[in-house]
N, C-alpha and C. Protein backbone atom coordinates (compact mmCIF):
# COMPACT_ATOMS: atom_id res chain seq x y z
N UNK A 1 -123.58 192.58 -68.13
CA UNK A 1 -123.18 193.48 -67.07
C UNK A 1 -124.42 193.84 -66.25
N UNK A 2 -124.08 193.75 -64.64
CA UNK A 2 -125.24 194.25 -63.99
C UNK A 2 -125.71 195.63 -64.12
N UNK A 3 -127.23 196.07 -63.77
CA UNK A 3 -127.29 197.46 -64.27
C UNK A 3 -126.77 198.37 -62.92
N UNK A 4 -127.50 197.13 -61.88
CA UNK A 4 -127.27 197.79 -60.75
C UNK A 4 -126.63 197.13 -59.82
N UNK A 5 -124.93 198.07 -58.97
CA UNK A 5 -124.25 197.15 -58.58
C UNK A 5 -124.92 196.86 -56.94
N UNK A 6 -124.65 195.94 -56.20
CA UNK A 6 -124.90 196.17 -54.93
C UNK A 6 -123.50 195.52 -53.72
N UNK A 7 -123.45 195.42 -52.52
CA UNK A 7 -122.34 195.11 -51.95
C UNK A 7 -122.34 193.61 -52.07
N UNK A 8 -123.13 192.86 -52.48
CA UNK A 8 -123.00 192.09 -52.09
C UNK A 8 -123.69 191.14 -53.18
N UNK A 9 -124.13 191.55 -54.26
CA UNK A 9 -124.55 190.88 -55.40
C UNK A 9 -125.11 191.50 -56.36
N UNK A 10 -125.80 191.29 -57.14
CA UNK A 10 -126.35 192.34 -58.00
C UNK A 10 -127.92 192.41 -57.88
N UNK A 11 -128.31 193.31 -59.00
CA UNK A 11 -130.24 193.74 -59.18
C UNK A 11 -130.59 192.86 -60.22
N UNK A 12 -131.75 191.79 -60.10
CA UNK A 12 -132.06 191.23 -61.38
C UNK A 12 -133.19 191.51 -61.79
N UNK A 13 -133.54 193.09 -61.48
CA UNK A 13 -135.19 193.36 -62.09
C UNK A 13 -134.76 193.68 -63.48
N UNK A 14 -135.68 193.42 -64.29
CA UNK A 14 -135.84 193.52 -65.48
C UNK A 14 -136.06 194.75 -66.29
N UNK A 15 -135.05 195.66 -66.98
CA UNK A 15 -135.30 197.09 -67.60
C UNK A 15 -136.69 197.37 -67.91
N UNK A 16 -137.47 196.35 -68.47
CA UNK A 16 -138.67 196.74 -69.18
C UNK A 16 -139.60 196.94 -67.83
N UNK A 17 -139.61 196.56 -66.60
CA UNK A 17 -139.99 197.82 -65.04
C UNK A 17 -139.48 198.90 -65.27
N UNK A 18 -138.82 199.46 -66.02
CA UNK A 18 -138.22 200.99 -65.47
C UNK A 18 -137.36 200.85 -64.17
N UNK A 19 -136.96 201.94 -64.04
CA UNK A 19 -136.16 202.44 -62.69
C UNK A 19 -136.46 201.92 -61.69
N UNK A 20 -135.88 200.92 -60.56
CA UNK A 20 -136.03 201.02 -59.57
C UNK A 20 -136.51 201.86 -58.02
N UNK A 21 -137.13 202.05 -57.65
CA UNK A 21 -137.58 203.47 -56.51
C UNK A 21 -136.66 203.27 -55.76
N UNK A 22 -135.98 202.05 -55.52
CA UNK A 22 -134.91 201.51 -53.98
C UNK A 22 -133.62 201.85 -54.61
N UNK A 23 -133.03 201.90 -55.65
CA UNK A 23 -131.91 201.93 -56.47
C UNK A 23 -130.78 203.16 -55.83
N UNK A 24 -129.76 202.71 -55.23
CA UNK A 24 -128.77 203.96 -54.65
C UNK A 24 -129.95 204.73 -53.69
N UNK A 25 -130.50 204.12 -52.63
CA UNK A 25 -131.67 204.31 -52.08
C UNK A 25 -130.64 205.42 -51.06
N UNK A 26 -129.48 204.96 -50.40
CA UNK A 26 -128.86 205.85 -49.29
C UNK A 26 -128.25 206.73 -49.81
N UNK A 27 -127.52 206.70 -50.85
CA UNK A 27 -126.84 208.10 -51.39
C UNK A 27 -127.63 208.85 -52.09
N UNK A 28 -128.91 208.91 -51.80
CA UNK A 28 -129.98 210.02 -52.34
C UNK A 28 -130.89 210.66 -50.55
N UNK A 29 -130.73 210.10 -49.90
CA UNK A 29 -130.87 210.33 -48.52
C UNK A 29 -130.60 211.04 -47.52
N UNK A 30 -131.51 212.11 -47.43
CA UNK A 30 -130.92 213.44 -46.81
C UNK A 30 -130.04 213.18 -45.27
N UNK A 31 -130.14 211.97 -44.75
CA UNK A 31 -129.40 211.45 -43.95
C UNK A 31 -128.30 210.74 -44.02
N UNK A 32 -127.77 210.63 -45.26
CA UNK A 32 -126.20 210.13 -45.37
C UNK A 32 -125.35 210.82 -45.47
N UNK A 33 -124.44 210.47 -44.75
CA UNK A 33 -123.45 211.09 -44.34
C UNK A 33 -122.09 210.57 -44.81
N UNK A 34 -121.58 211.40 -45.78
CA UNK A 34 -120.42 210.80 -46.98
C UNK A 34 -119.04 211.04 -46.28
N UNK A 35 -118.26 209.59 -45.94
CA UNK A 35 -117.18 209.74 -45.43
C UNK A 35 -116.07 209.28 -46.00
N UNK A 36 -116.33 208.49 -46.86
CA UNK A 36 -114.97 208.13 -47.91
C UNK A 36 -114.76 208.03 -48.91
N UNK A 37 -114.18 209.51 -49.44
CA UNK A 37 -113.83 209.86 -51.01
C UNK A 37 -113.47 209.13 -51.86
N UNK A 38 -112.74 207.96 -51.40
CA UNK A 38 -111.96 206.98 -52.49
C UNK A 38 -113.55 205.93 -52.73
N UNK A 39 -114.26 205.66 -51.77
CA UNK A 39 -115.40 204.80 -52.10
C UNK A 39 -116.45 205.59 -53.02
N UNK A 40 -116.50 206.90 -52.76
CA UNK A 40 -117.65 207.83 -53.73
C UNK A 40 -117.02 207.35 -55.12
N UNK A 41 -115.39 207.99 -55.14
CA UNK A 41 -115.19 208.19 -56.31
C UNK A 41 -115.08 206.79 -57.38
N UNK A 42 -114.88 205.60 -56.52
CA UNK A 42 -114.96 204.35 -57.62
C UNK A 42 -116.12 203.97 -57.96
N UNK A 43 -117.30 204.63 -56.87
CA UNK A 43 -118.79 204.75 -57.23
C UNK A 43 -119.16 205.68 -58.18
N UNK A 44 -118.36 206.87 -58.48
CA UNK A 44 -119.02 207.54 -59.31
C UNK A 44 -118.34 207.01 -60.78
N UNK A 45 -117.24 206.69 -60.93
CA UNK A 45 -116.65 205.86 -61.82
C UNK A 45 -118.01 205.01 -62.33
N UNK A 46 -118.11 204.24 -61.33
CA UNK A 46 -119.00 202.81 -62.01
C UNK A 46 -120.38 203.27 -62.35
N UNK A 47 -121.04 204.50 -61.68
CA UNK A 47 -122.45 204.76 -62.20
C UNK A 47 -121.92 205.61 -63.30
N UNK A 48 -120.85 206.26 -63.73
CA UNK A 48 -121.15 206.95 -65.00
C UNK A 48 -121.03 205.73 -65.87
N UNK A 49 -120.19 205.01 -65.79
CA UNK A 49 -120.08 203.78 -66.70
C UNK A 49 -121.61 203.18 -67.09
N UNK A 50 -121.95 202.96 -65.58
CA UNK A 50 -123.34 202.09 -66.03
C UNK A 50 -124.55 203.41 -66.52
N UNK A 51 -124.69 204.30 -66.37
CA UNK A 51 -125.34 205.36 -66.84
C UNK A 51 -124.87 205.74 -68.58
N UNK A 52 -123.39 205.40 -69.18
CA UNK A 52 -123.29 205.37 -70.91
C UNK A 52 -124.21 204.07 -71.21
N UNK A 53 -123.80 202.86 -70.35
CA UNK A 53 -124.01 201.90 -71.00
C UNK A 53 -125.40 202.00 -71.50
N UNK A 54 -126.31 201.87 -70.53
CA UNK A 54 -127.72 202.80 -70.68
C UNK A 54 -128.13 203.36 -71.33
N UNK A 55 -127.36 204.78 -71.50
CA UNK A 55 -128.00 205.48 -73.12
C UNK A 55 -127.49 204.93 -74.01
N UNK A 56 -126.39 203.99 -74.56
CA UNK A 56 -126.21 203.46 -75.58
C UNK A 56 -127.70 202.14 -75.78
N UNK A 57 -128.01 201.82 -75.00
CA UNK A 57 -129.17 200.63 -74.95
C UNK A 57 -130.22 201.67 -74.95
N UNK A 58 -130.41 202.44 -75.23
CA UNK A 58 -131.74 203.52 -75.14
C UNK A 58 -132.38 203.27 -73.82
N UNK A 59 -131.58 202.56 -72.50
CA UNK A 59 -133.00 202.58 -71.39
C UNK A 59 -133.10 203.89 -70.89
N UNK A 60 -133.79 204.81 -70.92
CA UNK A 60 -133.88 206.46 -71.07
C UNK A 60 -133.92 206.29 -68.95
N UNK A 61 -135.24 205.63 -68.66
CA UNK A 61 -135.45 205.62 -67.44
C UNK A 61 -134.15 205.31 -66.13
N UNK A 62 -133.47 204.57 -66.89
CA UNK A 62 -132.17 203.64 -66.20
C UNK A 62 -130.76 205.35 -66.60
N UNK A 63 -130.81 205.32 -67.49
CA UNK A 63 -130.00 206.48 -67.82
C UNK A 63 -130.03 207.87 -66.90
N UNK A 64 -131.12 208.26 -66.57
CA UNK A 64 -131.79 209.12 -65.99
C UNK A 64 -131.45 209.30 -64.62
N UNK A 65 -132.03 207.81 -64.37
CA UNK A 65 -131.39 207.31 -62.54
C UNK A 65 -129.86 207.62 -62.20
N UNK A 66 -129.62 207.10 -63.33
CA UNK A 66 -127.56 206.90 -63.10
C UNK A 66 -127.19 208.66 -62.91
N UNK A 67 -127.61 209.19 -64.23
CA UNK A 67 -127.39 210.93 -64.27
C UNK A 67 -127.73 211.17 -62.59
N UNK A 68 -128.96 210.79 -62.67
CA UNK A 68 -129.45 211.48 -60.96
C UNK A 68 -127.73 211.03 -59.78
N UNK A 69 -127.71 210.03 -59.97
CA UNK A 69 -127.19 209.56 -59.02
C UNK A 69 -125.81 209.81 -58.72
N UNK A 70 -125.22 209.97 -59.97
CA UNK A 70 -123.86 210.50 -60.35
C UNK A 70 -123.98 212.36 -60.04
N UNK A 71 -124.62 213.02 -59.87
CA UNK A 71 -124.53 214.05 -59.64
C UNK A 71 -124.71 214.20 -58.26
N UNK A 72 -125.74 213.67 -57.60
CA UNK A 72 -125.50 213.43 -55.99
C UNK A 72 -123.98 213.37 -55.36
N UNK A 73 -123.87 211.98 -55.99
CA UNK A 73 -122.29 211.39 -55.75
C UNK A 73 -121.26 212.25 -55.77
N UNK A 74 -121.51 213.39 -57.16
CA UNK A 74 -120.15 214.53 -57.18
C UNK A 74 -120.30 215.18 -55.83
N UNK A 75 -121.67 215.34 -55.52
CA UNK A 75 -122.10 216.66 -54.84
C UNK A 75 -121.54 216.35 -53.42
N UNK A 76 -121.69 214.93 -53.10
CA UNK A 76 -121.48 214.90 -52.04
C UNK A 76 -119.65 214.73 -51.88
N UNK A 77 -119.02 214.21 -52.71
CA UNK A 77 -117.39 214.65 -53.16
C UNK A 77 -117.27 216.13 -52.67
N UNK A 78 -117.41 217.12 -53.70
CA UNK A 78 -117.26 218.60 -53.60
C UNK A 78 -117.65 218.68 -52.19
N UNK A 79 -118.71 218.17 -51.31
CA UNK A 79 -118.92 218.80 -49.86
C UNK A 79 -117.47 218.24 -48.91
N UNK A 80 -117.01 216.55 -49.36
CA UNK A 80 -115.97 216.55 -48.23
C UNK A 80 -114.54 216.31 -49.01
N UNK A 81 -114.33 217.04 -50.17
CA UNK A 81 -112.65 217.06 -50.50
C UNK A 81 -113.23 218.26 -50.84
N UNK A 82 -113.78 219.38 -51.46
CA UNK A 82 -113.82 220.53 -52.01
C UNK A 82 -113.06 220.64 -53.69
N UNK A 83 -113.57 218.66 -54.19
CA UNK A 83 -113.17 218.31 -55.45
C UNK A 83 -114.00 219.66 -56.68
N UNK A 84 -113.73 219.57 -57.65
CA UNK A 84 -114.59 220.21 -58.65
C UNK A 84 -115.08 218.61 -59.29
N UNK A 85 -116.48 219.00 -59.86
CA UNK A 85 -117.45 217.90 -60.41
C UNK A 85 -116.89 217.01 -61.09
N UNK A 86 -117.15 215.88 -60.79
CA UNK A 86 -116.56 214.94 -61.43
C UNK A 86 -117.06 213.69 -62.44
N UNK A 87 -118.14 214.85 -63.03
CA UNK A 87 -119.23 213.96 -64.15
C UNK A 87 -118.29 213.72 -65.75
């Protein structure tokens, strides 16, 4: 399984780098602007997924990212449905 999905293929850096710095580079970006709930939410689906898979493999650094990223993702949900968190 890829760790990290992308539109158009996947990430083949190697866990033992750690975390990517580019990784979900726009939905951490004080300039994105979140417009479609059904796309967050199959995104936040797939980073909590890939964020268990992670701590079950102990990659602490990769785990970490996903947590980060999945909480963005709610955050930016709750700003345009007024969902409650969806971690």
């Amino acid at each position: 399984m890829p760790k990290t999905r992308l539109a158009h293929g996947y990430c083949s850096r190697d866990p033992v780098a750690g975390a990517c710095p580019y990784a979900n580079i726009c939905e951490n970006c004080d300039n994105f602007v979140p417009a479609d709930a059904g796309v967050l939410r199959a995104q936040l689906s797939d980073i909590n997924t890939l964020r268990d898979d992670a701590t079950r493999r102990g990659w602490d650094s990769e785990a970490a990212r996903h947590a980060r990223t999945a909480a963005t993702i709610a955050g930016h949900l709750r700003h345009i449905t007024a969902e409650p968190d969806n971690q």
